[in-house]
C-alpha atoms as a PDB file:
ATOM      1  CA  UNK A   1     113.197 -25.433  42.640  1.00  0.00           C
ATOM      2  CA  UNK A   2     114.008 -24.594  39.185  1.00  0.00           C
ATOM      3  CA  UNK A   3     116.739 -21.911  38.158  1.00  0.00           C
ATOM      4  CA  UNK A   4     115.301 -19.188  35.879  1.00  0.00           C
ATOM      5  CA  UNK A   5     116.375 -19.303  32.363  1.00  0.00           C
ATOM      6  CA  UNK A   6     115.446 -15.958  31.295  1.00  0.00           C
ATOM      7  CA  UNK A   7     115.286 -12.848  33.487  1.00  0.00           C
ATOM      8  CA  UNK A   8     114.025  -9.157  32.801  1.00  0.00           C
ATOM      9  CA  UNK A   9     115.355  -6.337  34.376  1.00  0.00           C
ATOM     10  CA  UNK A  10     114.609  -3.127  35.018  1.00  0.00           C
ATOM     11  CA  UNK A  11     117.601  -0.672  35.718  1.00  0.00           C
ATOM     12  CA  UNK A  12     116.328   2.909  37.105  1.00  0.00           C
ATOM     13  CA  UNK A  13     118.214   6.066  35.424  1.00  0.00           C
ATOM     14  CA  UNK A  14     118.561   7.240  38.826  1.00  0.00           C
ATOM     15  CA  UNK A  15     121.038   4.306  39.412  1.00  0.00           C
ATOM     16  CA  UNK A  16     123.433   4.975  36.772  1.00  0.00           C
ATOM     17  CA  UNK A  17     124.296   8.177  38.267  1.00  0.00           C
ATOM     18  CA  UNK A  18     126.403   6.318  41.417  1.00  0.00           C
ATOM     19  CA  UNK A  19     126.104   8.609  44.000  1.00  0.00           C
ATOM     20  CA  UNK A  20     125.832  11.669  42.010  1.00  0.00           C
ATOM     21  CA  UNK A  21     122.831  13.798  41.424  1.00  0.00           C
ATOM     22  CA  UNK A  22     123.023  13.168  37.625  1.00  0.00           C
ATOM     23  CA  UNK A  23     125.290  11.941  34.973  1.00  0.00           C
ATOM     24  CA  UNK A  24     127.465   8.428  35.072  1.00  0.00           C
ATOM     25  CA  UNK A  25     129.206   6.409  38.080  1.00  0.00           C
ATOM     26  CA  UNK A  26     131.933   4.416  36.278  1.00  0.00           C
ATOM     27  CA  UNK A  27     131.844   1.964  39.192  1.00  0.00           C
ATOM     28  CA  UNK A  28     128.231   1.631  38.774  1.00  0.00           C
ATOM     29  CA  UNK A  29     128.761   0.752  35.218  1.00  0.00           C
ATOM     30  CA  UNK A  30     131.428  -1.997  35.637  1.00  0.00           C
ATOM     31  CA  UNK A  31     128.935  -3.425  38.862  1.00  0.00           C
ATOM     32  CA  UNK A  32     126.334  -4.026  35.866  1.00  0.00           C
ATOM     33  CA  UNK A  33     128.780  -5.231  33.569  1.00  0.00           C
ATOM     34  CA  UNK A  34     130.183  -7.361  35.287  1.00  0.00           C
ATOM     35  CA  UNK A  35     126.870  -8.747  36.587  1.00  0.00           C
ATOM     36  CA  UNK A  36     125.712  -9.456  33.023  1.00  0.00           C
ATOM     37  CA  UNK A  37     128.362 -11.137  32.480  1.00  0.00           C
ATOM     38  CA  UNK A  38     127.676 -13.313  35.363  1.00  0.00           C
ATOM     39  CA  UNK A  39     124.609 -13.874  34.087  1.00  0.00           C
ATOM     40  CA  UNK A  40     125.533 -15.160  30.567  1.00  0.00           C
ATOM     41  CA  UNK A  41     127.927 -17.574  32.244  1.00  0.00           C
ATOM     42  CA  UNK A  42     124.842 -18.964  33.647  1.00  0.00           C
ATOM     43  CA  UNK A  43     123.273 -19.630  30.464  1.00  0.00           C
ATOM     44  CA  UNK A  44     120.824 -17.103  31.687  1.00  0.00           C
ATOM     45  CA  UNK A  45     119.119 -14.495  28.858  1.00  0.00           C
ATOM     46  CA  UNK A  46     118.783 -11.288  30.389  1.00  0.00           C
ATOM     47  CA  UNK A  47     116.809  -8.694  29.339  1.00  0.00           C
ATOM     48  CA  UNK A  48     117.132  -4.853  30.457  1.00  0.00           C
ATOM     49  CA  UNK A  49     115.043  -2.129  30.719  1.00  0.00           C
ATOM     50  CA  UNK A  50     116.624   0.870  30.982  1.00  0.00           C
ATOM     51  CA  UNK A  51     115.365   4.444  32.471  1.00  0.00           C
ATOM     52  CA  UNK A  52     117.087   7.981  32.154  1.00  0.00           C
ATOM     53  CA  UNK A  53     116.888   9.538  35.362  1.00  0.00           C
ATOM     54  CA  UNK A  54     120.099   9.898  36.003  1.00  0.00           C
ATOM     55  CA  UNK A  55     120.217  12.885  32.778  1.00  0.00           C
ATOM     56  CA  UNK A  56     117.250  14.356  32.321  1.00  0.00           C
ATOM     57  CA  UNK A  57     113.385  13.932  33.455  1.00  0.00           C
ATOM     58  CA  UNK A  58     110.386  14.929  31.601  1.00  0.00           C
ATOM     59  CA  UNK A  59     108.584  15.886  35.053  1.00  0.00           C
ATOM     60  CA  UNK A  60     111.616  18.999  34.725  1.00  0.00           C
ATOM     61  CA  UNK A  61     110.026  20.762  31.730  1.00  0.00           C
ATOM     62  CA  UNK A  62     107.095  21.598  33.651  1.00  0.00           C
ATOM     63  CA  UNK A  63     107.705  25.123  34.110  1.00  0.00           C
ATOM     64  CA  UNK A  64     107.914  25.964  30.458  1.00  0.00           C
ATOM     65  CA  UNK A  65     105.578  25.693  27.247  1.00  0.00           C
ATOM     66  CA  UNK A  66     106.042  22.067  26.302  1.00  0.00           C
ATOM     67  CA  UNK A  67     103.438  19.537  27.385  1.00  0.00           C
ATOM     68  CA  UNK A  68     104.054  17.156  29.027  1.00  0.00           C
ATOM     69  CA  UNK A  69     103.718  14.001  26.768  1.00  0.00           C
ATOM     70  CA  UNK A  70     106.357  15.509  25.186  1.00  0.00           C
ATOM     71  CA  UNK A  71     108.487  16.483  28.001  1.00  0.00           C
ATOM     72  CA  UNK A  72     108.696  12.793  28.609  1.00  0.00           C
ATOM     73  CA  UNK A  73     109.436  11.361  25.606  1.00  0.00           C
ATOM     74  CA  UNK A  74     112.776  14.098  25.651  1.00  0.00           C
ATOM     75  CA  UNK A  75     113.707  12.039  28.553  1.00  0.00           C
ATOM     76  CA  UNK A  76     112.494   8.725  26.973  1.00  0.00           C
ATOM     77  CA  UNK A  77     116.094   9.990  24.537  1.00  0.00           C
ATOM     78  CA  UNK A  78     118.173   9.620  27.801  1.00  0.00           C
ATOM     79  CA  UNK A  79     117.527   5.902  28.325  1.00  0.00           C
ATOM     80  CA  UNK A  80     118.886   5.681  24.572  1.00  0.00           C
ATOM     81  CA  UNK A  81     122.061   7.242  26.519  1.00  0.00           C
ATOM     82  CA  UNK A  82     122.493   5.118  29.436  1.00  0.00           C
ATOM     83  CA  UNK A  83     122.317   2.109  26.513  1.00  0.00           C
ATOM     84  CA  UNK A  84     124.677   3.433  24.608  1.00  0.00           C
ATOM     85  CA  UNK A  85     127.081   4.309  27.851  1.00  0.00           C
ATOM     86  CA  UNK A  86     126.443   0.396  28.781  1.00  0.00           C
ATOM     87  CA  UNK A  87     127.368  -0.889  25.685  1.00  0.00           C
ATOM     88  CA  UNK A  88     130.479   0.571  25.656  1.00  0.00           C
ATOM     89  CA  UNK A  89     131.148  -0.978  28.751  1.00  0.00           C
ATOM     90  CA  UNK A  90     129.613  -3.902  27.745  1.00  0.00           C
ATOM     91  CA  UNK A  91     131.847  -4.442  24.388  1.00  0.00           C
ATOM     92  CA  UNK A  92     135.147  -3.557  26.902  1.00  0.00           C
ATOM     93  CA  UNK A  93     134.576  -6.559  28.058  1.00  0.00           C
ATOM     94  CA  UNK A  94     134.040  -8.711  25.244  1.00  0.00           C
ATOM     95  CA  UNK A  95     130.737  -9.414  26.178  1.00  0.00           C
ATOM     96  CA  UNK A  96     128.116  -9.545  22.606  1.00  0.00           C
ATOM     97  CA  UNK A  97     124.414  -7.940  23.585  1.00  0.00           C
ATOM     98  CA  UNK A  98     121.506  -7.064  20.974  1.00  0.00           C
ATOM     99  CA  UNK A  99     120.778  -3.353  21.492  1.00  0.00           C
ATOM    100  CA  UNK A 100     116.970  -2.400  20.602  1.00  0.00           C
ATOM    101  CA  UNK A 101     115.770   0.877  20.106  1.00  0.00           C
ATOM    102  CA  UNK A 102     112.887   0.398  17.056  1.00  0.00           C
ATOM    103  CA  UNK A 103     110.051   0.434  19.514  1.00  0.00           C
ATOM    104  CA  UNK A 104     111.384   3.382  21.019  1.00  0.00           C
ATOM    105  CA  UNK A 105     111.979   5.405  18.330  1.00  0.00           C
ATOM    106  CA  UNK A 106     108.972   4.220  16.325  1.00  0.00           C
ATOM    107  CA  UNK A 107     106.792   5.866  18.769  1.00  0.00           C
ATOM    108  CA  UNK A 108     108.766   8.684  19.092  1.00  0.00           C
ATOM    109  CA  UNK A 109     108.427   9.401  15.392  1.00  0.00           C
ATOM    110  CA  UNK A 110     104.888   8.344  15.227  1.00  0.00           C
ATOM    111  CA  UNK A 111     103.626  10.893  18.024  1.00  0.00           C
ATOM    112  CA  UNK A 112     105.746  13.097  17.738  1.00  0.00           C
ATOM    113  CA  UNK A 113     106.881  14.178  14.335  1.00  0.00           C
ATOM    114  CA  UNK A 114     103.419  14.431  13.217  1.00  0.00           C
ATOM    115  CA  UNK A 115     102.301  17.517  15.665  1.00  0.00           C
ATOM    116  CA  UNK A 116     105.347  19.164  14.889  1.00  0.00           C
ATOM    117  CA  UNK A 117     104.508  19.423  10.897  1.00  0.00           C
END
């Protein structure tokens, strides 16, 4: 059986958040770090999806006057968060990641900006 060479991940929002409701789990964030570091000692590319759970859901603006669509893409923002929170943790440790937000925020600005004009 062949080891994998390249591995994506997807890392709920809810998961940053530790055992809180919301917000960041420090130990949660060294757990990861330390496992992507594991990884690249392996020789193994990782890729990681991140979600935003753990600050803010779209599914929470229901009650007020914004639609949905763009309920979620305000909590699409919070995923931008939990990268930028990893990264730091990341960089602590010495270890170099590319950090992509373009498709993200190209879509944001494509839907988005247009209805509001």
């Amino acid at each position: 059986m062949s080891s994998a060479k390249r591995v994506l991940l997807k890392l709920s929002g809810e998961w940053f958040a530790g055992k809180k409701e919301k917000g960041f789990d420090e130990k949660t964030f060294e757990r990861i770090s330390s496992a992507i570091d594991f990884t690249k000692q392996k020789k193994i590319q990782l890729g990681l999806v991140l979600g935003g759970g753990n600050i803010f859901r779209g599914r929470d603006l229901k009650d007020i006057k914004i639609d949905r669509v763009s309920a979620d893409y305000i909590g699409m923002l919070s995923t931008i968060m939990n990268g930028i929170a990893l990264s730091n943790f990341l960089r602590e440790k010495a270890i170099r990641i590319n950090f992509s937000l373009h498709l993200l925020l190209e879509t944001l600005f494509k839907l988005i900006i247009p209805k509001m004009l």
